[in-house]
Each structure stands twice: as structure tokens, then as C-alpha cells.
Protein backbone atom coordinates (compact mmCIF):
# COMPACT_ATOMS: atom_id res chain seq x y z
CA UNK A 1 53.39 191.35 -49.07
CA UNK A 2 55.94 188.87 -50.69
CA UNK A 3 58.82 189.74 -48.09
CA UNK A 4 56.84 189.19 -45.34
CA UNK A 5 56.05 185.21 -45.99
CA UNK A 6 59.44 184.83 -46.41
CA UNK A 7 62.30 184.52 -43.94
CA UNK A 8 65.89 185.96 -43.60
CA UNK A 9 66.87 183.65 -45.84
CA UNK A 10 64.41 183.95 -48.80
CA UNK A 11 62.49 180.74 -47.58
CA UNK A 12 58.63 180.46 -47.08
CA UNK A 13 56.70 178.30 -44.20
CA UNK A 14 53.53 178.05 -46.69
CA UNK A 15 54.87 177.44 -50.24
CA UNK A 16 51.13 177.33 -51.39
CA UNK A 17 50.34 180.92 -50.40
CA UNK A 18 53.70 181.86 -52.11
CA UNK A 19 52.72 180.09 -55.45
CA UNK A 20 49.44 181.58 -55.63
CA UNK A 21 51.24 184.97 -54.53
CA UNK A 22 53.69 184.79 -57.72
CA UNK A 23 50.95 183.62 -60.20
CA UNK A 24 49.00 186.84 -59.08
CA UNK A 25 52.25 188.96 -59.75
CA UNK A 26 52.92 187.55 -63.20
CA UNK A 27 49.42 188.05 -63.85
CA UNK A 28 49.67 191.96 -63.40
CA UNK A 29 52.81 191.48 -65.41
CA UNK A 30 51.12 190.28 -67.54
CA UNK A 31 48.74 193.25 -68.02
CA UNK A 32 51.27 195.50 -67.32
CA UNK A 33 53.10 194.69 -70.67
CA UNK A 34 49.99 194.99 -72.86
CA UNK A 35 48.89 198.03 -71.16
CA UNK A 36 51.17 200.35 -68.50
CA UNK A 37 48.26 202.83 -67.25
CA UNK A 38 49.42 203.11 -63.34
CA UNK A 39 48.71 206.29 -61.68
CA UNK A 40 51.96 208.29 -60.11
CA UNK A 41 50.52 207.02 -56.54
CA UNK A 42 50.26 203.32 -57.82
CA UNK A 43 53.82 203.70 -59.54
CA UNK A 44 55.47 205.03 -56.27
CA UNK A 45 53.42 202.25 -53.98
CA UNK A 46 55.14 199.22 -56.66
CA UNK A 47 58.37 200.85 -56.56
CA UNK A 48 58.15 201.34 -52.60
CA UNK A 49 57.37 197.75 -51.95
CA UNK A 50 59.99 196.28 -54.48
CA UNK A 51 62.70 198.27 -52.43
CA UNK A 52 61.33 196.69 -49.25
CA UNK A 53 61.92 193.63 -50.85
CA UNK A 54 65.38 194.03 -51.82
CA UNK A 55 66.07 196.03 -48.38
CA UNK A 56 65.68 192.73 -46.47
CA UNK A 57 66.43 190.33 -49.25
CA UNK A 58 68.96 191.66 -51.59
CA UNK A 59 70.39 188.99 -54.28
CA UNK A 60 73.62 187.70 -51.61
CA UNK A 61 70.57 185.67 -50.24
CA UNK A 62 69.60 184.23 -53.44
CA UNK A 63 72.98 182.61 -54.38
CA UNK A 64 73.12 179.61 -56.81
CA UNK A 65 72.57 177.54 -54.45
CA UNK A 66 69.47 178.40 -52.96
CA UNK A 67 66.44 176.32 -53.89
CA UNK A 68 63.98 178.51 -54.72
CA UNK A 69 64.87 182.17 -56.25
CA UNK A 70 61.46 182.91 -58.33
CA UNK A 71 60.63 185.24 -55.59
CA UNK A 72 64.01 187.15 -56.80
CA UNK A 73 63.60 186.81 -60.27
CA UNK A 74 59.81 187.65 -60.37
CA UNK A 75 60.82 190.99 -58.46
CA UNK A 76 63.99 191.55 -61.04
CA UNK A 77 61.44 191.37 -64.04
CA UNK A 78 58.92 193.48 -62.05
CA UNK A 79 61.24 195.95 -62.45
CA UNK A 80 62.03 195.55 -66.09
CA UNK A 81 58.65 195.40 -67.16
CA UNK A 82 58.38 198.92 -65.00
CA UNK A 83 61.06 200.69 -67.22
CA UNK A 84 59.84 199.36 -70.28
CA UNK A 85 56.37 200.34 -69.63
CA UNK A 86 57.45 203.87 -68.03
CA UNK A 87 60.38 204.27 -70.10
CA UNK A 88 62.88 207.41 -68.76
CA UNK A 89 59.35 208.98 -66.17
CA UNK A 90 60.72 206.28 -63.98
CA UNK A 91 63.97 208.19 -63.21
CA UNK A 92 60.95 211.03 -62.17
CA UNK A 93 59.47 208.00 -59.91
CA UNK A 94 62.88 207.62 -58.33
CA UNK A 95 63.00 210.93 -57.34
CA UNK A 96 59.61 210.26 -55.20
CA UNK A 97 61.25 207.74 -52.96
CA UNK A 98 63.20 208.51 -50.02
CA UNK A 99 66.94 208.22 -50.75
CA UNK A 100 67.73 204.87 -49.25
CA UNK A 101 64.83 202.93 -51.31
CA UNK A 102 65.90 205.06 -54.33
CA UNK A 103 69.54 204.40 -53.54
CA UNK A 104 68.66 200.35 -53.64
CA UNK A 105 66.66 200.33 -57.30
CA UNK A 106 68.98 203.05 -59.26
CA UNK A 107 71.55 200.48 -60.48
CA UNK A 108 69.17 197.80 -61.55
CA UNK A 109 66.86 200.54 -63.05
CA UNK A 110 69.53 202.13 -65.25
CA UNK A 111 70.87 199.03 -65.99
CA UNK A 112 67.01 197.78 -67.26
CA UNK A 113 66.71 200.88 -68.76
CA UNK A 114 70.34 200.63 -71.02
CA UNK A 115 69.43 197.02 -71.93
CA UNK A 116 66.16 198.47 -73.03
CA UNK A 117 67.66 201.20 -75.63
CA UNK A 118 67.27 204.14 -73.55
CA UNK A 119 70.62 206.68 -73.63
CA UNK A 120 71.30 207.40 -70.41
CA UNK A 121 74.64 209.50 -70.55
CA UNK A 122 73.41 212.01 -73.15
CA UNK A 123 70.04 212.28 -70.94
CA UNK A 124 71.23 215.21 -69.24
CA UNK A 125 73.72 215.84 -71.26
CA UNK A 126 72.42 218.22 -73.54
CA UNK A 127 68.59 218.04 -72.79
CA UNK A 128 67.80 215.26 -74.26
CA UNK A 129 68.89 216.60 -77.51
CA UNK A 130 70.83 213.78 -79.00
CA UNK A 131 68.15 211.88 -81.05
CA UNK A 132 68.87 209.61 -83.88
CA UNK A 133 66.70 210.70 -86.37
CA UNK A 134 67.59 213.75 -88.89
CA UNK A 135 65.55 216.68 -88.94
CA UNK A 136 62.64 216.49 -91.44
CA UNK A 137 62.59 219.44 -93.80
CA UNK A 138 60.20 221.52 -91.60
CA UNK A 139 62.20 220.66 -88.31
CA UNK A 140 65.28 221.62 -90.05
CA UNK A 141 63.50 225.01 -91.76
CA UNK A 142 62.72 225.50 -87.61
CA UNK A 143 66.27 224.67 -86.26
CA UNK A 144 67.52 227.18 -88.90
CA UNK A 145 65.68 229.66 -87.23
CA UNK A 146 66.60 229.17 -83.72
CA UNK A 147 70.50 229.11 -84.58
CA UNK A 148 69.64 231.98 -86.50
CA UNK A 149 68.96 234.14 -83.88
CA UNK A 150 71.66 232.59 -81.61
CA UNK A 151 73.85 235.16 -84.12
CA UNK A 152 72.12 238.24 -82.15
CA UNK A 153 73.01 238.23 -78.78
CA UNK A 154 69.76 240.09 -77.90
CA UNK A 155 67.58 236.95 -79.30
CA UNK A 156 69.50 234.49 -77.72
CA UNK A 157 67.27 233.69 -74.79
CA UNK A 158 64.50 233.41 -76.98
CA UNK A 159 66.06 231.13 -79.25
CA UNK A 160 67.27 228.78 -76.29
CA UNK A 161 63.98 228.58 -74.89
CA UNK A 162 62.29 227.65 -78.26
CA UNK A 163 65.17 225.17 -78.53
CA UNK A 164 64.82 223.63 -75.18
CA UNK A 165 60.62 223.42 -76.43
CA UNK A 166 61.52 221.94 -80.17
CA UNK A 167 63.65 219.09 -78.26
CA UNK A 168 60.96 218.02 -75.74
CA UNK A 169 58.49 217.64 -78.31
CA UNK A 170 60.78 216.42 -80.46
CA UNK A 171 63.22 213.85 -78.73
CA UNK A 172 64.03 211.69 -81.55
CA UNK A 173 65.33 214.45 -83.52
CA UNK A 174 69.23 214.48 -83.34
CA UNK A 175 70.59 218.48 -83.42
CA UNK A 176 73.80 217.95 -82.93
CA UNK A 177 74.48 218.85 -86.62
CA UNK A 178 72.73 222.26 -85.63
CA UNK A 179 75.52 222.54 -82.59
CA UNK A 180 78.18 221.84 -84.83
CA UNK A 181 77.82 224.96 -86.40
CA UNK A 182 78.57 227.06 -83.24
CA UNK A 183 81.73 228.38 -82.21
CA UNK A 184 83.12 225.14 -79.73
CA UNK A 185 82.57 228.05 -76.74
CA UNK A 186 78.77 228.93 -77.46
CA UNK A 187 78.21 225.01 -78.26
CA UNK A 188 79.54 224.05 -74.70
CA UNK A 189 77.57 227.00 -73.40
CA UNK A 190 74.33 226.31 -75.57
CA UNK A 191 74.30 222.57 -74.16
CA UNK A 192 75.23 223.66 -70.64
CA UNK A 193 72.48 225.85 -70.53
CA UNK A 194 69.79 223.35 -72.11
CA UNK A 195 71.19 221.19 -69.55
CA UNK A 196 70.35 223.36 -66.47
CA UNK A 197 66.43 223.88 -68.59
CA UNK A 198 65.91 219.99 -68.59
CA UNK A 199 66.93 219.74 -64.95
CA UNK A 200 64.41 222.44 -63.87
CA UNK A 201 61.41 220.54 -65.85
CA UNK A 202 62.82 217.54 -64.09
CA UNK A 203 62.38 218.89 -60.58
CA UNK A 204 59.23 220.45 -61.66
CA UNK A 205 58.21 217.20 -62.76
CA UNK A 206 58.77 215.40 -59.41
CA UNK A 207 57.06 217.51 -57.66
CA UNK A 208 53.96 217.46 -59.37
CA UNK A 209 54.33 213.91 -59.10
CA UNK A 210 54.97 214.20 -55.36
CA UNK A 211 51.18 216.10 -55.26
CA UNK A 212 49.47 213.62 -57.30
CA UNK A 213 50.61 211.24 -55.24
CA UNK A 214 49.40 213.01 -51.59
CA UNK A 215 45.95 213.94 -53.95
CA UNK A 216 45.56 210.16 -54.59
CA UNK A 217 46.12 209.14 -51.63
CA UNK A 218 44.14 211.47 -49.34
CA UNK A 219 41.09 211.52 -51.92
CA UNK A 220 41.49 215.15 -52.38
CA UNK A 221 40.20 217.05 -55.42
CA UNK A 222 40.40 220.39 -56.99
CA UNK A 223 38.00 222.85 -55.86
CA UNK A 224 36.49 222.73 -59.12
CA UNK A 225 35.65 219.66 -58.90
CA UNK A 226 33.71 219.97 -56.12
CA UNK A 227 29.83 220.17 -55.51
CA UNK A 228 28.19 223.82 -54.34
CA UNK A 229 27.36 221.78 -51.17
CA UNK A 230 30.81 220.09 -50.56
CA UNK A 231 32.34 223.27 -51.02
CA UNK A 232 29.85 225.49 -48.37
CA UNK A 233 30.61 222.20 -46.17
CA UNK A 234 34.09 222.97 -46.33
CA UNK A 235 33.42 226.65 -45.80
CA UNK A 236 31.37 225.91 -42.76
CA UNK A 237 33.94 223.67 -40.94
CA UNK A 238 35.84 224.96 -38.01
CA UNK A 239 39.36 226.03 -38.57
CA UNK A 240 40.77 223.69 -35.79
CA UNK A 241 39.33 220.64 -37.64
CA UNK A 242 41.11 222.35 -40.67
CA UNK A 243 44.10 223.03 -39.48
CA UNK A 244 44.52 219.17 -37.13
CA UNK A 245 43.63 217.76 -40.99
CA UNK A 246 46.19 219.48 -42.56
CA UNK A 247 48.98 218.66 -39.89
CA UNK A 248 47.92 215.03 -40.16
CA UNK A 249 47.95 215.19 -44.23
CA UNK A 250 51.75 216.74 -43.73
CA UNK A 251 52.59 214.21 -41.16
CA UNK A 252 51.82 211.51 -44.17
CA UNK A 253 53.27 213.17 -46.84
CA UNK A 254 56.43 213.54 -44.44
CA UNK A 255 56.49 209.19 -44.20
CA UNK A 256 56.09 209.63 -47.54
CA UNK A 257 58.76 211.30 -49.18
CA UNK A 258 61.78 211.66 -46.16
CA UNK A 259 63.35 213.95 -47.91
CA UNK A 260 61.44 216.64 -47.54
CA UNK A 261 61.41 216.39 -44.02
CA UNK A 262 62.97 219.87 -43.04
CA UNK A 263 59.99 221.98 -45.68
CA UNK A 264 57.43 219.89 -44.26
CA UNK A 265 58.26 220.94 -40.33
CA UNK A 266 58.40 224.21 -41.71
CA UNK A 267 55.14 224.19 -42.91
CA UNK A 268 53.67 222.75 -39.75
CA UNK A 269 55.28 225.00 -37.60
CA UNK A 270 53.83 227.92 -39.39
CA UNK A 271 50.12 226.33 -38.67
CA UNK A 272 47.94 228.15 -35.79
């Protein structure tokens, strides 16, 4: 709503309804610091509208010279407070925006996100595996293991997916002492591979966000969830009501997330 009180140049007609606007936003930053609980819908809906707001008024409008850039600011520490409350799941949250309004927050979110401590060059470099903390004795008894079985080439999937499992539950944990004792071939391959795992979970991840988002936002619920007489409802409803609901559910999910434009006319056209 911010952007909209305010003109091409970052100015507002009604500085009263902008102060009261900002005092309500530092407010939920407020909260937000003590407590980051927003749902994947809410997190895409903050993110959306701060990339509106930098769309039409990116920081060339709020030079030095300008007389009033809280607005700016307020929507710069929006964002930090964001990665520090969401930590590296806001690279996921990215991936839920179409690619112009995820395009205009990358830099300043990786930047946030580097101030804050997070390493973003080893993220996918090796699935997350470069922690800073040794192994404890148990960890390392596990790692032991894994590498073991790297020796038999018939156990060598298993070992990389119990790997790729040991590092997501245990991020902090640094195993590059563990790659060290590979061959410099099966250590580029071992990482490579872990790699490719991490990126799967990632895409995975995104679009499970992408469905929580449409379920959010279109009330649905599981069918589990639902009462013996909401479900017989459903049952009892004419499949042209059906199907007109689900085109306009896709049509919204389309606004939604552009870039899965092309799967979503698929889908449509495949509907009686």
C-alpha cells in the first residue's frame, strides 16, 4: 500500500497517512524479530509487495538529497529482518516469485543474507556440507561408515544418499575432512553429485511452497480434513461447476507464479 501514496518521485500528498503507515510497519518489525511465524502465502504476499515497491521506486529516486527516504529505508530493513528471520528458506521464497520481482530482491537478499553470516558460495557447492563445527564422536563413528562403503562401488549409492541425509540434519557439521580422504576424482564427483541431491530437494521444496501458497489462498483443505457432509457436498456437485472452479483456481495460480505459465495452459487445456 506504501507505493501507492507516494509519487514518481518517492513524495507523499498526505504525510500523516504515511507516518501512521511506517509506525504500523515497524510495528510488525517489530514482532517479526521476536517471533518470525509467517505462513509460505504471507511470506510470498511481503516479498511480492516489497518488489512492487522497488519496481516503481528503486533507490536512484531516493538520492541524498531527497527529503524524506524512511519509506526506502523502512523497506531495506523489511527485508533484512526477512532473511534473518527466514534465514537461507528465503532463497526457496524467491523461487515463488515471478522472475522480474525475484530478479529485483536477489542482490539485496544475498547481500542481507552475507552480512548476516550465512555462506552463500558453498550453499550449493557441496550440499550444504561445509559446516564449521567438527564432527562429534558419534557423527564421526557415522561419517566413517558412509566413506566406508564409498570403497565398494556397489554401496556407493547408498552411502551418498545417507550422506546427502547426515548433512541436512546436520548442517553445522563441517565434512570436508571426510572428503579429503577421497581420491581428488571421487571427491569432485562425491560433491558434484551431493550438489545435483540438494538442488532436487530445492525444487521440491518450491513447489510445495508454490501449493501451500494456492491452499492458503483459495481456503482449500485436504480431504481429510474435511466433514462426511462437506465431502458428499463435494461429491454431489456438478462436474461443470467443478471443472469452471478449477480453471478459475489455475487462472490465479497462473498471476501467481508467471513462470509456470506454459504447465498451467497445459493443464487447462486438458479440462472437459
Amino acid at each position: 500500500h506504501m507505493d501507492s501514496i507516494l509519487d514518481n518521485t518517492g513524495k507523499c500528498k498526505t504525510p500523516k497517512e504515511l507516518e501512521i503507515l511506517l509506525k504500523c510497519l515497524w510495528k510488525l518489525m517489530s514482532r517479526l524479530e521476536k517471533e518470525f511465524g509467517l505462513s509460505p502465502s504471507e511470506r510470498n504476499e511481503v516479498l511480492v509487495g516489497v518488489a512492487n515497491f522497488l519496481r516503481r521506486l528503486p533507490s536512484p529516486v531516493w538520492r541524498d538529497d531527497h527529503e524524506n527516504d524512511k519509506p526506502y529505508r523502512t523497506v531495506k530493513t523489511l527485508i533484512h529482518r526477512f532473511c534473518k528471520g527466514s534465514g537461507m528458506q528465503v532463497l526457496g521464497d524467491l523461487e515463488c516469485l515471478s522472475v522480474e520481482d525475484s530478479n529485483i530482491l536477489k542482490t539485496q537478499v544475498q547481500s542481507f543474507l552475507t552480512a548476516l553470516g550465512f555462506d552463500l558460495e558453498n550453499q550449493g557447492a557441496a550440499a550444504g556440507c561445509y559446516g564449521s563445527q567438527s564432527a562429534s564422536p558419534a557423527q564421526e563413528t557415522q561419517l566413517e561408515g558412509m566413506f566406508g562403503k564409498m570403497k565398494d562401488k556397489d554401496m556407493i549409492r547408498e552411502a551418498l544418499v545417507e550422506l546427502h541425509a547426515f548433512s541436512k540434519d546436520n548442517p553445522s557439521v563441517d565434512i570436508r575432512p571426510n572428503l579429503e580422504t577421497l581420491t581428488e576424482f571421487k571427491r569432485k564427483l562425491v560433491e558434484k553429485i551431493l550438489s545435483d541431491y540438494r538442488k532436487r530437494d530445492n525444487k521440491v521444496q518450491a513447489h510445495r511452497n508454490k501449493l501451500q501458497i494456492l491452499a492458503e489462498r483459495e481456503g482449500l483443505s485436504c480431504i481429510k480434513d474435511l466433514t462426511e457432509e462437506q465431502i458428499n457436498a463435494l461429491k454431489a456437485k456438478p462436474l461443470s461447476d467443478i471443472t469452471n472452479e478449477t480453471k478459475t483456481v489455475l487462472l490465479r495460480h497462473k498471476s501467481t507464479f508467471p513462470k509456470e505459465s506454459t504447465d498451467v495452459e497445459d493443464l487447462m487445456e486438458m479440462l472437459p
